[in-house]
C-alpha atoms as a PDB file:
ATOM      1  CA  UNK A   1     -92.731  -1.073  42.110  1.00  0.00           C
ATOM      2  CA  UNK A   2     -90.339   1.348  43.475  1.00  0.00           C
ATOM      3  CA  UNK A   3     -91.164   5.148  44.168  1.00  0.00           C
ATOM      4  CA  UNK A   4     -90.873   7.108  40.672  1.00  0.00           C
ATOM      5  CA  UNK A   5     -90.295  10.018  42.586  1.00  0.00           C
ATOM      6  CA  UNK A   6     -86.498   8.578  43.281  1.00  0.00           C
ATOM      7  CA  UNK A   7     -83.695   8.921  40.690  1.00  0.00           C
ATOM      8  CA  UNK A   8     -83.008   5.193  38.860  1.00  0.00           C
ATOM      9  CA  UNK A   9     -79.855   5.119  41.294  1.00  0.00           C
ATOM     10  CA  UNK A  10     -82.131   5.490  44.289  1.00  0.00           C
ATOM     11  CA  UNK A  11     -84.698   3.207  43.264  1.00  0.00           C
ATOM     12  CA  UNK A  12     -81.768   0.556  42.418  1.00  0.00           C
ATOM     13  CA  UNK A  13     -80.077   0.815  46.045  1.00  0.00           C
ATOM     14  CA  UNK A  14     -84.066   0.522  47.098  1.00  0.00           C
ATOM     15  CA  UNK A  15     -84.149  -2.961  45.644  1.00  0.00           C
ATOM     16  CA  UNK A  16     -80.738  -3.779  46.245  1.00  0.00           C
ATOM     17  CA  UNK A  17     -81.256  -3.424  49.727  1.00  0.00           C
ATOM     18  CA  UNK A  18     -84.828  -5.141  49.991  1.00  0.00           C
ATOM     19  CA  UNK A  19     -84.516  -7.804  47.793  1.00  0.00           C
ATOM     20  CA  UNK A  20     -80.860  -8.566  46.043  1.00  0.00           C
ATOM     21  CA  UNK A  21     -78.648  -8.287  48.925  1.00  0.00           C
ATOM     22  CA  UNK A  22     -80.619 -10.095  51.678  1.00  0.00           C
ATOM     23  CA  UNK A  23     -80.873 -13.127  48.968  1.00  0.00           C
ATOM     24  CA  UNK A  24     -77.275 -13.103  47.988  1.00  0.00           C
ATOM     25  CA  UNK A  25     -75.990 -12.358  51.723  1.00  0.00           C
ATOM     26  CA  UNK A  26     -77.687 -15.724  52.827  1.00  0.00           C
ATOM     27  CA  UNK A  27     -74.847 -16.863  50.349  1.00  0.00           C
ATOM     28  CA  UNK A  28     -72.174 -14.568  51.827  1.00  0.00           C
ATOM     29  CA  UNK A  29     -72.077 -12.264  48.937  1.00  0.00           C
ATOM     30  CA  UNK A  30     -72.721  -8.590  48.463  1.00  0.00           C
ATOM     31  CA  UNK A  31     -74.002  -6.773  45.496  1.00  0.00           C
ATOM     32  CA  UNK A  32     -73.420  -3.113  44.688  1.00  0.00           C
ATOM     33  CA  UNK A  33     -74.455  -0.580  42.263  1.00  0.00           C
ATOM     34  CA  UNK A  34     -71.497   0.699  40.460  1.00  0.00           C
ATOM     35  CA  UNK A  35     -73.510   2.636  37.396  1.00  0.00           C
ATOM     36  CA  UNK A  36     -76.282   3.243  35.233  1.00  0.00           C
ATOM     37  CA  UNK A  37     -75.292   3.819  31.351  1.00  0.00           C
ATOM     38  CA  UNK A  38     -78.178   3.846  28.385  1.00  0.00           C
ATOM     39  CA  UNK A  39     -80.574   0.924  30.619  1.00  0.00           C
ATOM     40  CA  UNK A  40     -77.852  -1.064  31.569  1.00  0.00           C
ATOM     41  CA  UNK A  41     -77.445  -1.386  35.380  1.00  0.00           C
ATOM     42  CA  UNK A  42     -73.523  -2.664  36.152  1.00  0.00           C
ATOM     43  CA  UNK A  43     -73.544  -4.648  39.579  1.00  0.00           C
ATOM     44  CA  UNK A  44     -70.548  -5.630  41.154  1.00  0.00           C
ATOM     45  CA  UNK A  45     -70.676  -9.093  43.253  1.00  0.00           C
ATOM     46  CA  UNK A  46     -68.013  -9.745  46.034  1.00  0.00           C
ATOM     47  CA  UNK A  47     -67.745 -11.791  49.110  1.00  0.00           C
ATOM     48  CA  UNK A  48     -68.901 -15.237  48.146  1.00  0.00           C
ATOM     49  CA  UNK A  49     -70.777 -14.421  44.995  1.00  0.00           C
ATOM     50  CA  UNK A  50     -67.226 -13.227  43.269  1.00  0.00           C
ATOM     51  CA  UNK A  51     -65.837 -16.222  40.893  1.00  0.00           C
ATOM     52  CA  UNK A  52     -68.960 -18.042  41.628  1.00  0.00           C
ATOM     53  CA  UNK A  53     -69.688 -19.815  38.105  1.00  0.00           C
ATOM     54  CA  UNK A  54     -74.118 -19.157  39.008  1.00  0.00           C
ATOM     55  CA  UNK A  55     -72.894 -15.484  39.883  1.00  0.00           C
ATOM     56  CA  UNK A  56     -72.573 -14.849  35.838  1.00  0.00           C
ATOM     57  CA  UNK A  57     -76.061 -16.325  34.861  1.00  0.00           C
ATOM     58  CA  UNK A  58     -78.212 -17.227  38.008  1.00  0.00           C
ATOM     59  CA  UNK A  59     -77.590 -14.402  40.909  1.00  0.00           C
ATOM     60  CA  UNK A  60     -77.281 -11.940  36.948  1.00  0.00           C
ATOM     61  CA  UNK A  61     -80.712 -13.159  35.647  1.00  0.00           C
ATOM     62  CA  UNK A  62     -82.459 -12.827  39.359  1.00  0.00           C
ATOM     63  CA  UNK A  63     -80.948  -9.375  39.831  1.00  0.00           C
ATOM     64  CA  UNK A  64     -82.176  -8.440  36.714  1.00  0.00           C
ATOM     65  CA  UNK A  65     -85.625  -9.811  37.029  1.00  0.00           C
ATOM     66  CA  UNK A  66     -85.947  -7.899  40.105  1.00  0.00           C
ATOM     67  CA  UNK A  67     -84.912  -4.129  38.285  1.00  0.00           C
ATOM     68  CA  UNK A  68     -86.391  -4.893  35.423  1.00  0.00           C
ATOM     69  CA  UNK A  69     -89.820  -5.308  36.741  1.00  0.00           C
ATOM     70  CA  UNK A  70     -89.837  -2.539  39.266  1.00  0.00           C
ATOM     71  CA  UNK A  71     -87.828   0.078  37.099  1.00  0.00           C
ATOM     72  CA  UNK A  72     -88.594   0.580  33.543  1.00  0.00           C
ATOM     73  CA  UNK A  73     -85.537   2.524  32.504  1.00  0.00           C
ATOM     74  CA  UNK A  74     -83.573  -0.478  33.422  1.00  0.00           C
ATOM     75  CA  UNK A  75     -83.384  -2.599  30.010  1.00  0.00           C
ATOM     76  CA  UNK A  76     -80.391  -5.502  31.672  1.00  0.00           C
ATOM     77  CA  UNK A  77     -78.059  -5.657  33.976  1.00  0.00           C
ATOM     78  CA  UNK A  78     -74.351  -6.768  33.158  1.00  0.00           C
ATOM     79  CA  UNK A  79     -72.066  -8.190  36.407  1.00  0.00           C
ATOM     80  CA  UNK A  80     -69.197  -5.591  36.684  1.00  0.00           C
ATOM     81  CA  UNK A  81     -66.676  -6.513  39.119  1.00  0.00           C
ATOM     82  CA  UNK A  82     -63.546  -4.309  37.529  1.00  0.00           C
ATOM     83  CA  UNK A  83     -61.550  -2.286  39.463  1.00  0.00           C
ATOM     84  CA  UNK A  84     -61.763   1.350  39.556  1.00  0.00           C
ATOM     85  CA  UNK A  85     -58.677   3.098  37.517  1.00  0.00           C
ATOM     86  CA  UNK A  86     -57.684   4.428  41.028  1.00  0.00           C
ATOM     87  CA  UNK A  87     -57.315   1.372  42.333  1.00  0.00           C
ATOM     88  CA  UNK A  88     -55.393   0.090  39.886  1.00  0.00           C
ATOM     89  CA  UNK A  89     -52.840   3.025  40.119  1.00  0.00           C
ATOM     90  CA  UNK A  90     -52.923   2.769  43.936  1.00  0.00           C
ATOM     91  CA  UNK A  91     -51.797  -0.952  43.559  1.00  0.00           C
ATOM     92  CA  UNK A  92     -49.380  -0.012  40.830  1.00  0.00           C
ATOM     93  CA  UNK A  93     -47.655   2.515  43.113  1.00  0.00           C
ATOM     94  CA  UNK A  94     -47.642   0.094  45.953  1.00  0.00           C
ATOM     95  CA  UNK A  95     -45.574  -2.537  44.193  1.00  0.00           C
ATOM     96  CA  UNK A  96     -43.699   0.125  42.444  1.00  0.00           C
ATOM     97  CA  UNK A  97     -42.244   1.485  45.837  1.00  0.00           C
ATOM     98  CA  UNK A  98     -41.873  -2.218  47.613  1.00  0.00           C
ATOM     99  CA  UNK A  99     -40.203  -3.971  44.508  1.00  0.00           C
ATOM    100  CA  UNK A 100     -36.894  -3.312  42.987  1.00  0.00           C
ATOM    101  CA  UNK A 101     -35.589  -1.728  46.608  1.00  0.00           C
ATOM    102  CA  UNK A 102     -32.939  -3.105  48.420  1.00  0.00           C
ATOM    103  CA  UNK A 103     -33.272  -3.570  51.636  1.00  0.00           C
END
């Protein structure tokens, strides 16, 4: 069970990086942490394990069986692999400035 001393972040990273990303790097994926709202932990899955068709129910249910059991604050776990806003408006401005120019 992970230290109760930690905040729920901490003790998420703490499994992340003991358990969930050594599994799904043998895969070539990477898992992160992108928030904690009401017991739901959102994960976002990249390298490999993004668009992987076992990334929405397999890699989902064994990440949640690991947080689950160690952290009791955690109630599920949801696969969240949106873009920040800021990204978004990056990109937008990107395209805005390289489209529509004459060259």
């Amino acid at each position: 069970m992970a230290d109760n001393t930690l905040s729920v972040e901490e003790r998420i990273e703490e499994i992340l990086d003991k358990v969930v990303r050594p599994a799904v790097g043998e895969h070539g994926g990477f898992a992160d942490l992108n928030y904690v709202d009401n017991g739901v932990a959102y994960i976002d899955l990249s390298g490999a394990c993004a668009g992987c068709p076992s990334a929405d129910t397999e890699t989902r249910d064994f990440i949640e069986r690991q947080l689950t059991n160690a952290i009791p604050e955690i109630k599920r776990v949801e696969i969240d692999n949106t873009l920040p806003a800021d990204i978004f408006d990056e990109v937008r401005a990107m395209f805005s400035n390289s489209y529509g120019k004459e060259k």
